[in-house]
Each structure stands twice: as C-alpha cells, then as structure tokens.
C-alpha atoms as a PDB file:
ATOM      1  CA  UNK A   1       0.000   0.000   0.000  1.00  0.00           C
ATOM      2  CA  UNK A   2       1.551   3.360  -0.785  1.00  0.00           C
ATOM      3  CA  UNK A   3       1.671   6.836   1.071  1.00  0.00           C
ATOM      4  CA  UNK A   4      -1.358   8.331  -1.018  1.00  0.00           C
ATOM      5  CA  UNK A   5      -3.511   5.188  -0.046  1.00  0.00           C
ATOM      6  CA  UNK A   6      -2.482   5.298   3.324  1.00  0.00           C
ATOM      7  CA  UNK A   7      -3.989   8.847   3.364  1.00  0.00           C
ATOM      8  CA  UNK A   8      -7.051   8.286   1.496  1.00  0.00           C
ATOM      9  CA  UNK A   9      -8.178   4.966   4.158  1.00  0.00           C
ATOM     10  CA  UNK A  10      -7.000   7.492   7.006  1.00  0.00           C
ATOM     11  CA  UNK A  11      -9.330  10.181   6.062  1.00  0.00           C
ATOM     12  CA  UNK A  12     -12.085   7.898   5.500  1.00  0.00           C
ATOM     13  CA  UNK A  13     -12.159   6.151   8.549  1.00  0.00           C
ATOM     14  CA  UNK A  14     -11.665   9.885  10.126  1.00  0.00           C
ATOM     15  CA  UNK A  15     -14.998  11.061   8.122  1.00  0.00           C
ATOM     16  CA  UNK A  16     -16.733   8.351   9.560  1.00  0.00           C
ATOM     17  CA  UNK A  17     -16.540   9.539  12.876  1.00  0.00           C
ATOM     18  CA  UNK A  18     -17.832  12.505  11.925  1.00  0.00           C
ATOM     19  CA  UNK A  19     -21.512  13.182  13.437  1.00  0.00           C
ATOM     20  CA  UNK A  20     -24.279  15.660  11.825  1.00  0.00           C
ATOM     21  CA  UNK A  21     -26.435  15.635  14.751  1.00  0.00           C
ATOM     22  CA  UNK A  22     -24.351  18.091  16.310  1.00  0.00           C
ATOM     23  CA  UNK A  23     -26.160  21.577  17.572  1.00  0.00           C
ATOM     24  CA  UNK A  24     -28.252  23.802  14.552  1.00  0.00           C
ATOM     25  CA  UNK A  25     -27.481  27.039  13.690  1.00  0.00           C
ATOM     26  CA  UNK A  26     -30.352  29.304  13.493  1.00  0.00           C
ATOM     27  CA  UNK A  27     -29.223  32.668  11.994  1.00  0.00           C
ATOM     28  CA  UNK A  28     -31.461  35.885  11.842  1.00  0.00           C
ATOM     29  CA  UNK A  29     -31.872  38.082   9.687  1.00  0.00           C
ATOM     30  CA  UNK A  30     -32.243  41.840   9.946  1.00  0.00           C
ATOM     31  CA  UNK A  31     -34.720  44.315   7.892  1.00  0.00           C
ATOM     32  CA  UNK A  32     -32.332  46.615   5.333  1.00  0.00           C
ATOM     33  CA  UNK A  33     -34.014  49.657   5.359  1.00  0.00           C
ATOM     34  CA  UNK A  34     -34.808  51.415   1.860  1.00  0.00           C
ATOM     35  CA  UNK A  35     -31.751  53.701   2.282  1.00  0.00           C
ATOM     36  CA  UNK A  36     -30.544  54.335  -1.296  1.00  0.00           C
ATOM     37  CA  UNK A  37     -27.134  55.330   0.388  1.00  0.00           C
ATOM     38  CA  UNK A  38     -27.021  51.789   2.584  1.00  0.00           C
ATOM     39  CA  UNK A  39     -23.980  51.521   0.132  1.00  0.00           C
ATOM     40  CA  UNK A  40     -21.684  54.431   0.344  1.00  0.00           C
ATOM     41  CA  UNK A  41     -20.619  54.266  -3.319  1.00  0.00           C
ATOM     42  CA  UNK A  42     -21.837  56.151  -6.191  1.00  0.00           C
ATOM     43  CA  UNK A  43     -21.025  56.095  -9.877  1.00  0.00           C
ATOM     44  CA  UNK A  44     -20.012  58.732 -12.055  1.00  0.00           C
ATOM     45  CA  UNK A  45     -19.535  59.312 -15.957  1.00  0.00           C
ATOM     46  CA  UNK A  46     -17.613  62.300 -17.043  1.00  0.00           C
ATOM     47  CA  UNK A  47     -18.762  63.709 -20.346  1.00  0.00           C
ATOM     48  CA  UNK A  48     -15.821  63.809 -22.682  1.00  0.00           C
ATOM     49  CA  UNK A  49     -14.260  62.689 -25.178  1.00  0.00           C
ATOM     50  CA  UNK A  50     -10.980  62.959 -23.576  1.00  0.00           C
ATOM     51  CA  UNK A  51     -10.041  59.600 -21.456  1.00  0.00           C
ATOM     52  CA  UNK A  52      -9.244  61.056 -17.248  1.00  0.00           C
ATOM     53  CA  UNK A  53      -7.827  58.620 -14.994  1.00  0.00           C
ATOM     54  CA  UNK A  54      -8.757  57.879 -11.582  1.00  0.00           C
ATOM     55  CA  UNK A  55      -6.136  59.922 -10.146  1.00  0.00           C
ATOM     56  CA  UNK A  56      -7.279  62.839 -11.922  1.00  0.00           C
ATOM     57  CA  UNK A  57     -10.835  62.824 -11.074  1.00  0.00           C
ATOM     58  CA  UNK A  58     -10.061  61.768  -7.483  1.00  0.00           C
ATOM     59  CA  UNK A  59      -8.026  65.061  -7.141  1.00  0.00           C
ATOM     60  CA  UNK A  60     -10.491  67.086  -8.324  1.00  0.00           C
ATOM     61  CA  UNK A  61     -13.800  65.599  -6.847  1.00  0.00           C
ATOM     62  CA  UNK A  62     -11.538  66.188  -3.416  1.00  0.00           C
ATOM     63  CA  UNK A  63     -11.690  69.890  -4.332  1.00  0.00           C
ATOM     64  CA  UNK A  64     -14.843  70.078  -4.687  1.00  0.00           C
ATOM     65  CA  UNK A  65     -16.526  68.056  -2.397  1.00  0.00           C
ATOM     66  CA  UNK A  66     -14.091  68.616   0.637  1.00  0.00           C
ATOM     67  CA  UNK A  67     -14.670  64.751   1.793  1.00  0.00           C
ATOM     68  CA  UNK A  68     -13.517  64.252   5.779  1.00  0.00           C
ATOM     69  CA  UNK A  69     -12.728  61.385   5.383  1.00  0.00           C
ATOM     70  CA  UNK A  70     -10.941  58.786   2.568  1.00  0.00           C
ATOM     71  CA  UNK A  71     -12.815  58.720  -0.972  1.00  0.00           C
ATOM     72  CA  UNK A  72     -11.282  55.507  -2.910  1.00  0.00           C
ATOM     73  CA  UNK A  73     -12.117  56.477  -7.130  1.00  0.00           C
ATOM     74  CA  UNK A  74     -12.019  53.563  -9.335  1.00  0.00           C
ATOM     75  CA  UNK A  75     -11.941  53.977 -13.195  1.00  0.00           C
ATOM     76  CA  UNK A  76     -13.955  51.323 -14.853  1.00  0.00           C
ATOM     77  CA  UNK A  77     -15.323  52.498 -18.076  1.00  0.00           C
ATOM     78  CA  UNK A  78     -14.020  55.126 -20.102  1.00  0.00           C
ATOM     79  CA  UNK A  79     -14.551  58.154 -18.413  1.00  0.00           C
ATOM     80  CA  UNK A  80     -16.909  56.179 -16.024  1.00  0.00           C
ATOM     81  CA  UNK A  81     -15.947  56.110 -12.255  1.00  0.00           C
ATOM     82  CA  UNK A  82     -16.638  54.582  -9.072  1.00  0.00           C
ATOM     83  CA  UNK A  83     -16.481  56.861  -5.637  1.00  0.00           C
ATOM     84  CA  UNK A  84     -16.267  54.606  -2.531  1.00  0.00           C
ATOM     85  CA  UNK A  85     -16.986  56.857   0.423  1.00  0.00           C
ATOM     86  CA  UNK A  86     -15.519  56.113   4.392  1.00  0.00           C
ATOM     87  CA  UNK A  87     -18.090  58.165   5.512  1.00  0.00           C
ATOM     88  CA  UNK A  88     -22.177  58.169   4.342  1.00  0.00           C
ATOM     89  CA  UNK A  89     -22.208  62.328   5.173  1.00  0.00           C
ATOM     90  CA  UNK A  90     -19.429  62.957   2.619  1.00  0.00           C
ATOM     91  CA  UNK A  91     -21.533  60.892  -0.075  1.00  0.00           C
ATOM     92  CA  UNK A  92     -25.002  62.469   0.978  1.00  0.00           C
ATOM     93  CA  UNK A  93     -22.969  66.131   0.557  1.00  0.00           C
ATOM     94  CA  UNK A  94     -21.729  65.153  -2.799  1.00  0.00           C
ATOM     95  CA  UNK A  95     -25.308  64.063  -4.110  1.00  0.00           C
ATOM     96  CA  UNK A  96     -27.275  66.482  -2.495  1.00  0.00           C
ATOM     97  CA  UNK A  97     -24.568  69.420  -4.459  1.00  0.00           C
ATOM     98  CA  UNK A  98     -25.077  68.304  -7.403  1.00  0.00           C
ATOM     99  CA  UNK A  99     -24.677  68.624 -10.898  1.00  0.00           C
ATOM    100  CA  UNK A 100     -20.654  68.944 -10.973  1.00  0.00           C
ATOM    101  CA  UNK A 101     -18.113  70.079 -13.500  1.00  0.00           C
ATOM    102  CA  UNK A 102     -15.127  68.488 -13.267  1.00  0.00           C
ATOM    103  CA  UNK A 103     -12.124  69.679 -15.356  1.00  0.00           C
ATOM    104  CA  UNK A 104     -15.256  71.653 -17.066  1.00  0.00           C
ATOM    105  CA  UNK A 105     -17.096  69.208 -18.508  1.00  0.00           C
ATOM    106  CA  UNK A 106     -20.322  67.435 -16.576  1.00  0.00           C
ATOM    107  CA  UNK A 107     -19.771  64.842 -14.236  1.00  0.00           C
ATOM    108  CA  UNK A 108     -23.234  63.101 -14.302  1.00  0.00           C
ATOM    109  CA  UNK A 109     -23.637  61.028 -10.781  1.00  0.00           C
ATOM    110  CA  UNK A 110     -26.092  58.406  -9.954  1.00  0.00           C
ATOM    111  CA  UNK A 111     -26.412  55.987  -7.153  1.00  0.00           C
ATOM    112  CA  UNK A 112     -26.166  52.279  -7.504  1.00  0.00           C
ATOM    113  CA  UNK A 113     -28.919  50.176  -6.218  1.00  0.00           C
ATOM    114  CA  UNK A 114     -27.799  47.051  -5.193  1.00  0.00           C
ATOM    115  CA  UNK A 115     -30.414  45.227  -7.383  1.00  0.00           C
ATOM    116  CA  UNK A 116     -28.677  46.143 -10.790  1.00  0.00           C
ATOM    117  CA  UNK A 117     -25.389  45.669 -11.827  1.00  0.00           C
ATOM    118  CA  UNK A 118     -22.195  47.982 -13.163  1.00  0.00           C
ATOM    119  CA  UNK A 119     -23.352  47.860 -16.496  1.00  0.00           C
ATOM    120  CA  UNK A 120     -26.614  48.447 -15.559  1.00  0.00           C
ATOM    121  CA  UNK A 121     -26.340  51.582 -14.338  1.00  0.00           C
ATOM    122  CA  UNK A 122     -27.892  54.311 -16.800  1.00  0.00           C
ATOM    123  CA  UNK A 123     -26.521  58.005 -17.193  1.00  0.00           C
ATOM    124  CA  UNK A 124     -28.941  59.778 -19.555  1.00  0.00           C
ATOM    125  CA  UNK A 125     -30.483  62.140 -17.152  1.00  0.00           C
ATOM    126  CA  UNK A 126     -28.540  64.489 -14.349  1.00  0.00           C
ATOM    127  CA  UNK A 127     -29.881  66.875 -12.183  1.00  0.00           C
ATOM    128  CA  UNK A 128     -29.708  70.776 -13.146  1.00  0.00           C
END
C-alpha cells in the first residue's frame, strides 16, 4: 500500500466519525431599510471625449466636495468612475450638491442600487 492510499483509508475512517447531529445554527436576519445610500458608493460618468484617470478625477472631486474622510475612485469604463466613500455624510454632501463640472465638462452622478449591476447603471439624465 503506498503513502497516497495510506492517506485516502485514514481520512475515511476519520470522516466516519464525523456526526451531523451536532447543535443547529439558526441565523437571523435583519430588515435593510430602503436607504438608497445603505452603500456608500456612487457612480459617475464624465462627459468627454478625452479619457481622465482615476487619479485625476479623485483630485479634483476632493476639491470640490471637501470629503472628511478617505474617498477611494475607481476607473472602470471610459470616463466612467466609481467613488467609494468612508463616511455616508461625505456621499449624501456630494449628491445632495449636485450637478458637478469636473475639469469643465459634466460629471453626471447616480447611485447604484444594489439590485442592478455595473453595467446596468444608466446616465442619460442628471440633475440641473
């Protein structure tokens, strides 16, 4: 008998003392309120044909937002961002400010419901 078979009849006969009748977990849940912020993130396309990077827009959002605490700006599409905020006041500030012009061209914002995904996301409409 070799070293692999070994193994294999030792962790059968070790599985076999395993029991299922041991204590059930019973787990609860919790109502999630209808808080369109309950994620602090919120996704913004930059009108342009110019490509920005993340760096970029992350430096000027900061400007103009005046976040107190971190802001994490992802690129994902062109010219399409995501804003992670530390802090749910920072986000509520930068929605409630809008429209935006970054770098002078319209930053259209919109919030992502957690039903829909990236792609999903549509920017035809902004608030002026």
């Amino acid at each position: 008998m070799s070293n692999l078979d070994f193994l294999v009849v030792e962790l059968i006969d070790k599985a076999m003392l395993l029991n299922c009748q041991e204590t059930i977990l019973h787990l609860t849940t919790t109502q999630i309120t209808d808080d369109p912020f309950r994620k602090p993130i919120l996704v913004g396309k930059l009108i342009n044909q110019r490509c920005f990077n993340a760096q970029i827009i992350k430096a000027a959002v900061i400007k103009l937002w005046h976040p107190q605490h971190d802001l994490i700006v992802t690129a994902s599409k062109q010219n399409t961002f995501i804003f992670q905020f530390n802090d749910s006041e920072d986000l509520h500030r930068a929605w409630k400010n809008r429209p935006w012009l970054v770098q002078n061209h319209h930053l259209y914002l919109q919030q992502w419901p957690s039903d829909i995904t990236f792609d999903d996301i549509i920017f035809t409409s902004s608030l002026f």
